[in-house]
C-alpha atoms as a PDB file:
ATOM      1  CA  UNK A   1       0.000   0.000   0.000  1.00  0.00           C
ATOM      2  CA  UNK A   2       1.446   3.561  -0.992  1.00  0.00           C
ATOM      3  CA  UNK A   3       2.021   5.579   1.787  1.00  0.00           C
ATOM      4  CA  UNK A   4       0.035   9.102   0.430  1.00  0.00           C
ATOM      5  CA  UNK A   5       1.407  12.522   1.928  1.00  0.00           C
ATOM      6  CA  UNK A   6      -0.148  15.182  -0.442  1.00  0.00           C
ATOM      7  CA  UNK A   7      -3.618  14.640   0.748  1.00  0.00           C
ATOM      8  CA  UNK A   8      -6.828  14.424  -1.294  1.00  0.00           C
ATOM      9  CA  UNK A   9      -7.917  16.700  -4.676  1.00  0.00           C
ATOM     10  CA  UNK A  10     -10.923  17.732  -2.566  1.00  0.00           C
ATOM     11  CA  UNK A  11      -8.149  19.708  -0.270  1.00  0.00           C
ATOM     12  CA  UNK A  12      -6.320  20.568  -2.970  1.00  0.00           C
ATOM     13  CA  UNK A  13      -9.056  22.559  -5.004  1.00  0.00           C
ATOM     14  CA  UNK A  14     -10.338  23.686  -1.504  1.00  0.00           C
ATOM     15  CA  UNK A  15      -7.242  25.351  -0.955  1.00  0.00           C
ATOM     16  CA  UNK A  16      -5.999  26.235  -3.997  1.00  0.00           C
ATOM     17  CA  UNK A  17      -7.294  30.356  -5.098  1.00  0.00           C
ATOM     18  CA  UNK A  18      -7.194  29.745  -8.878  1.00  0.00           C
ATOM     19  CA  UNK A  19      -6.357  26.216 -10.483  1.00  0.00           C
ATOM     20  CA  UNK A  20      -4.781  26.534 -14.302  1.00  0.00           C
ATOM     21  CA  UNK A  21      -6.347  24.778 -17.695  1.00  0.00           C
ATOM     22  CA  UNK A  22      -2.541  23.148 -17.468  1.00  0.00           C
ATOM     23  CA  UNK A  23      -3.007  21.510 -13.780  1.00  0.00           C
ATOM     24  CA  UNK A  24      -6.179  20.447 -14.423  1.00  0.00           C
ATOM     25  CA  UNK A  25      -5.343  18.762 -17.690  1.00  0.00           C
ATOM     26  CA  UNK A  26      -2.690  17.197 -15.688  1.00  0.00           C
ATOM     27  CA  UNK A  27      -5.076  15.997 -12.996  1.00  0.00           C
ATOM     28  CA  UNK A  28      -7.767  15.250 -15.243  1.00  0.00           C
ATOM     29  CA  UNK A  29      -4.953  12.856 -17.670  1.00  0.00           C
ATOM     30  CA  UNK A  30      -4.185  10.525 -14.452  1.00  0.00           C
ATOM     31  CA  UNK A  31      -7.150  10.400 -13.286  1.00  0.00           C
ATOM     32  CA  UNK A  32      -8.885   8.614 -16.654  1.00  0.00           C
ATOM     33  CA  UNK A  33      -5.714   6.974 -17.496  1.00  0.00           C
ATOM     34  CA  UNK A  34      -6.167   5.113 -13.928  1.00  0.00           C
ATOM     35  CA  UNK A  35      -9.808   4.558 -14.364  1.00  0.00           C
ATOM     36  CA  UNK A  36      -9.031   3.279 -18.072  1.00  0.00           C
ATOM     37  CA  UNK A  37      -6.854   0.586 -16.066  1.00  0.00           C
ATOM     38  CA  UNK A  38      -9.074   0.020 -13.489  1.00  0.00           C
ATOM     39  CA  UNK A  39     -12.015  -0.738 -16.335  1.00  0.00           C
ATOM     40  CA  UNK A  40      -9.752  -3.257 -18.544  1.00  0.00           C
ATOM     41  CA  UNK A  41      -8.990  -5.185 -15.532  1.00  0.00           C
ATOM     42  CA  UNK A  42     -12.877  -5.459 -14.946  1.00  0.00           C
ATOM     43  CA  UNK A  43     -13.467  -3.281 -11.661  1.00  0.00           C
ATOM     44  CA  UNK A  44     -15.651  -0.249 -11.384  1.00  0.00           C
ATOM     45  CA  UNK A  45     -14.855   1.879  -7.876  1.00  0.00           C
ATOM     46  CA  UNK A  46     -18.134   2.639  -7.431  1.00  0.00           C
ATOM     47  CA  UNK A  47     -17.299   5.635  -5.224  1.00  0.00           C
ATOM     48  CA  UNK A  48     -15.177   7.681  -7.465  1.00  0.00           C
ATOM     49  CA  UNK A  49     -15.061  11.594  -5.899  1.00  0.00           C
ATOM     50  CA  UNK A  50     -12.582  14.194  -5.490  1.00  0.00           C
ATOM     51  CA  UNK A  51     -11.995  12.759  -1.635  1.00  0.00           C
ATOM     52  CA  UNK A  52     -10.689   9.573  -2.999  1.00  0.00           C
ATOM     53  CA  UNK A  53      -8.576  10.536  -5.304  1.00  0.00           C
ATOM     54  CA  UNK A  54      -5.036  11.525  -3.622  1.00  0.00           C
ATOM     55  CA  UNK A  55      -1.510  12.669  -4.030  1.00  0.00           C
ATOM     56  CA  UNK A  56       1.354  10.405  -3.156  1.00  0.00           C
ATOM     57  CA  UNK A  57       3.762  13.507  -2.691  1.00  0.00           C
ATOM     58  CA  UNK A  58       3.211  17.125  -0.757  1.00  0.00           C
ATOM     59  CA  UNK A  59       3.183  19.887  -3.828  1.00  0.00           C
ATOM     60  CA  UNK A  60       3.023  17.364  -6.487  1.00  0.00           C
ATOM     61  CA  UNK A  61      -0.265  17.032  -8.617  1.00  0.00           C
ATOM     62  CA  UNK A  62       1.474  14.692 -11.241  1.00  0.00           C
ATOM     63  CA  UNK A  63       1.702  11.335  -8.701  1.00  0.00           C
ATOM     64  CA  UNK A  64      -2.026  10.921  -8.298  1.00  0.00           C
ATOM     65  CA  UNK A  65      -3.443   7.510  -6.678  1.00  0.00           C
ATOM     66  CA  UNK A  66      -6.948   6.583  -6.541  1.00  0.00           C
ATOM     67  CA  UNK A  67      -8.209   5.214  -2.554  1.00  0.00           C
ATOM     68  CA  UNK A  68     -11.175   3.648  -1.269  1.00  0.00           C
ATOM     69  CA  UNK A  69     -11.895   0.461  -3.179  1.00  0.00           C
ATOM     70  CA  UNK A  70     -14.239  -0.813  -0.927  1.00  0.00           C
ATOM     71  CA  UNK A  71     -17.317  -0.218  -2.811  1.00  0.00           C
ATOM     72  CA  UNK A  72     -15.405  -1.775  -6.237  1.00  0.00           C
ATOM     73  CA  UNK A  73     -17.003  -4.280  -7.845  1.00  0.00           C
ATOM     74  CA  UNK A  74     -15.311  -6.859 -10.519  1.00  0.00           C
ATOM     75  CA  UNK A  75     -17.401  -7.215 -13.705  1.00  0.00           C
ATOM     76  CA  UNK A  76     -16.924  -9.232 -16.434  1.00  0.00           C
ATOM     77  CA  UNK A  77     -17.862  -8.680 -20.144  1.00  0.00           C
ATOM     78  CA  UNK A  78     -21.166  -9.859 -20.043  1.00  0.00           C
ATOM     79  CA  UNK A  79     -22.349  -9.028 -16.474  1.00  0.00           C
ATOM     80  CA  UNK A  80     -25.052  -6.436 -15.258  1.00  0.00           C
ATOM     81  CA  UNK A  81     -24.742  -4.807 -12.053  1.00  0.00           C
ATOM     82  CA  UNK A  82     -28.009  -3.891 -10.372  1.00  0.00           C
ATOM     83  CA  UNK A  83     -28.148  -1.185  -8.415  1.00  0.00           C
ATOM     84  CA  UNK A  84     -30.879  -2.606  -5.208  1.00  0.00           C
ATOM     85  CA  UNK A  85     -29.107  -0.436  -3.080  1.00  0.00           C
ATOM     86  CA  UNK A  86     -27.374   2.862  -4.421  1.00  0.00           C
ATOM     87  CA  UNK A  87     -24.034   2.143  -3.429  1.00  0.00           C
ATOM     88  CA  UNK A  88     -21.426   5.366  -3.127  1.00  0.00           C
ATOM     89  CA  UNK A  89     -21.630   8.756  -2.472  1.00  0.00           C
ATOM     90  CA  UNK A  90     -25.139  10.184  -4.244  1.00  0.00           C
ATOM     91  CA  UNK A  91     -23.937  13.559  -5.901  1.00  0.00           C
ATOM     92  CA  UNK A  92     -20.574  11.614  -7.424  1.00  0.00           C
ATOM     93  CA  UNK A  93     -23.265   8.658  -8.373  1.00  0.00           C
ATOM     94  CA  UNK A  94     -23.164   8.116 -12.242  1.00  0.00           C
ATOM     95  CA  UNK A  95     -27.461   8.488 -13.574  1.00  0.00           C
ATOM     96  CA  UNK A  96     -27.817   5.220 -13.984  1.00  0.00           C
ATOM     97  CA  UNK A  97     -27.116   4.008 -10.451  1.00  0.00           C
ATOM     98  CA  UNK A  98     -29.586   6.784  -9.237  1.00  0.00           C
ATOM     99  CA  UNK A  99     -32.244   5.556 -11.965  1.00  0.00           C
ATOM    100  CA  UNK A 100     -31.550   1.885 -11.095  1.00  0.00           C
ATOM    101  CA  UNK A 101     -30.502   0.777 -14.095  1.00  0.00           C
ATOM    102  CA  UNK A 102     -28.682  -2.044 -15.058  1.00  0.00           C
ATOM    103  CA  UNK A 103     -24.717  -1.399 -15.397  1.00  0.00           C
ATOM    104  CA  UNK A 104     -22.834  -3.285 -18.105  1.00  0.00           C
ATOM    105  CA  UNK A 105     -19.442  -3.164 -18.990  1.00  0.00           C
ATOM    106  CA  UNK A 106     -19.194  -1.651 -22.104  1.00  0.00           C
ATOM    107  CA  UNK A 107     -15.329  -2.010 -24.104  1.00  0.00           C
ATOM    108  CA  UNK A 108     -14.520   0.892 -26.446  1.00  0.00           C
ATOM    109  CA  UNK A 109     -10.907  -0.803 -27.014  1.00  0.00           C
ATOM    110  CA  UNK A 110     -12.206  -3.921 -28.801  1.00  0.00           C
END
Protein backbone atom coordinates (compact mmCIF):
# COMPACT_ATOMS: atom_id res chain seq x y z
CA UNK A 1 0.00 0.00 0.00
CA UNK A 2 1.45 3.56 -0.99
CA UNK A 3 2.02 5.58 1.79
CA UNK A 4 0.03 9.10 0.43
CA UNK A 5 1.41 12.52 1.93
CA UNK A 6 -0.15 15.18 -0.44
CA UNK A 7 -3.62 14.64 0.75
CA UNK A 8 -6.83 14.42 -1.29
CA UNK A 9 -7.92 16.70 -4.68
CA UNK A 10 -10.92 17.73 -2.57
CA UNK A 11 -8.15 19.71 -0.27
CA UNK A 12 -6.32 20.57 -2.97
CA UNK A 13 -9.06 22.56 -5.00
CA UNK A 14 -10.34 23.69 -1.50
CA UNK A 15 -7.24 25.35 -0.95
CA UNK A 16 -6.00 26.24 -4.00
CA UNK A 17 -7.29 30.36 -5.10
CA UNK A 18 -7.19 29.74 -8.88
CA UNK A 19 -6.36 26.22 -10.48
CA UNK A 20 -4.78 26.53 -14.30
CA UNK A 21 -6.35 24.78 -17.69
CA UNK A 22 -2.54 23.15 -17.47
CA UNK A 23 -3.01 21.51 -13.78
CA UNK A 24 -6.18 20.45 -14.42
CA UNK A 25 -5.34 18.76 -17.69
CA UNK A 26 -2.69 17.20 -15.69
CA UNK A 27 -5.08 16.00 -13.00
CA UNK A 28 -7.77 15.25 -15.24
CA UNK A 29 -4.95 12.86 -17.67
CA UNK A 30 -4.19 10.53 -14.45
CA UNK A 31 -7.15 10.40 -13.29
CA UNK A 32 -8.89 8.61 -16.65
CA UNK A 33 -5.71 6.97 -17.50
CA UNK A 34 -6.17 5.11 -13.93
CA UNK A 35 -9.81 4.56 -14.36
CA UNK A 36 -9.03 3.28 -18.07
CA UNK A 37 -6.85 0.59 -16.07
CA UNK A 38 -9.07 0.02 -13.49
CA UNK A 39 -12.02 -0.74 -16.34
CA UNK A 40 -9.75 -3.26 -18.54
CA UNK A 41 -8.99 -5.18 -15.53
CA UNK A 42 -12.88 -5.46 -14.95
CA UNK A 43 -13.47 -3.28 -11.66
CA UNK A 44 -15.65 -0.25 -11.38
CA UNK A 45 -14.85 1.88 -7.88
CA UNK A 46 -18.13 2.64 -7.43
CA UNK A 47 -17.30 5.63 -5.22
CA UNK A 48 -15.18 7.68 -7.46
CA UNK A 49 -15.06 11.59 -5.90
CA UNK A 50 -12.58 14.19 -5.49
CA UNK A 51 -12.00 12.76 -1.64
CA UNK A 52 -10.69 9.57 -3.00
CA UNK A 53 -8.58 10.54 -5.30
CA UNK A 54 -5.04 11.52 -3.62
CA UNK A 55 -1.51 12.67 -4.03
CA UNK A 56 1.35 10.41 -3.16
CA UNK A 57 3.76 13.51 -2.69
CA UNK A 58 3.21 17.13 -0.76
CA UNK A 59 3.18 19.89 -3.83
CA UNK A 60 3.02 17.36 -6.49
CA UNK A 61 -0.27 17.03 -8.62
CA UNK A 62 1.47 14.69 -11.24
CA UNK A 63 1.70 11.34 -8.70
CA UNK A 64 -2.03 10.92 -8.30
CA UNK A 65 -3.44 7.51 -6.68
CA UNK A 66 -6.95 6.58 -6.54
CA UNK A 67 -8.21 5.21 -2.55
CA UNK A 68 -11.18 3.65 -1.27
CA UNK A 69 -11.89 0.46 -3.18
CA UNK A 70 -14.24 -0.81 -0.93
CA UNK A 71 -17.32 -0.22 -2.81
CA UNK A 72 -15.41 -1.78 -6.24
CA UNK A 73 -17.00 -4.28 -7.85
CA UNK A 74 -15.31 -6.86 -10.52
CA UNK A 75 -17.40 -7.21 -13.71
CA UNK A 76 -16.92 -9.23 -16.43
CA UNK A 77 -17.86 -8.68 -20.14
CA UNK A 78 -21.17 -9.86 -20.04
CA UNK A 79 -22.35 -9.03 -16.47
CA UNK A 80 -25.05 -6.44 -15.26
CA UNK A 81 -24.74 -4.81 -12.05
CA UNK A 82 -28.01 -3.89 -10.37
CA UNK A 83 -28.15 -1.18 -8.41
CA UNK A 84 -30.88 -2.61 -5.21
CA UNK A 85 -29.11 -0.44 -3.08
CA UNK A 86 -27.37 2.86 -4.42
CA UNK A 87 -24.03 2.14 -3.43
CA UNK A 88 -21.43 5.37 -3.13
CA UNK A 89 -21.63 8.76 -2.47
CA UNK A 90 -25.14 10.18 -4.24
CA UNK A 91 -23.94 13.56 -5.90
CA UNK A 92 -20.57 11.61 -7.42
CA UNK A 93 -23.27 8.66 -8.37
CA UNK A 94 -23.16 8.12 -12.24
CA UNK A 95 -27.46 8.49 -13.57
CA UNK A 96 -27.82 5.22 -13.98
CA UNK A 97 -27.12 4.01 -10.45
CA UNK A 98 -29.59 6.78 -9.24
CA UNK A 99 -32.24 5.56 -11.96
CA UNK A 100 -31.55 1.88 -11.09
CA UNK A 101 -30.50 0.78 -14.09
CA UNK A 102 -28.68 -2.04 -15.06
CA UNK A 103 -24.72 -1.40 -15.40
CA UNK A 104 -22.83 -3.29 -18.11
CA UNK A 105 -19.44 -3.16 -18.99
CA UNK A 106 -19.19 -1.65 -22.10
CA UNK A 107 -15.33 -2.01 -24.10
CA UNK A 108 -14.52 0.89 -26.45
CA UNK A 109 -10.91 -0.80 -27.01
CA UNK A 110 -12.21 -3.92 -28.80
Amino acid sequence: MDLLQGGSLKQFIDKKENISEDEVALIMKQILEAVHYMHTNNFMHQDLKPENIMFKFKNNISSISIADFGLATKINSFQEINHGDQTGTYLYMAPEQIEFRPVTKVNLYS
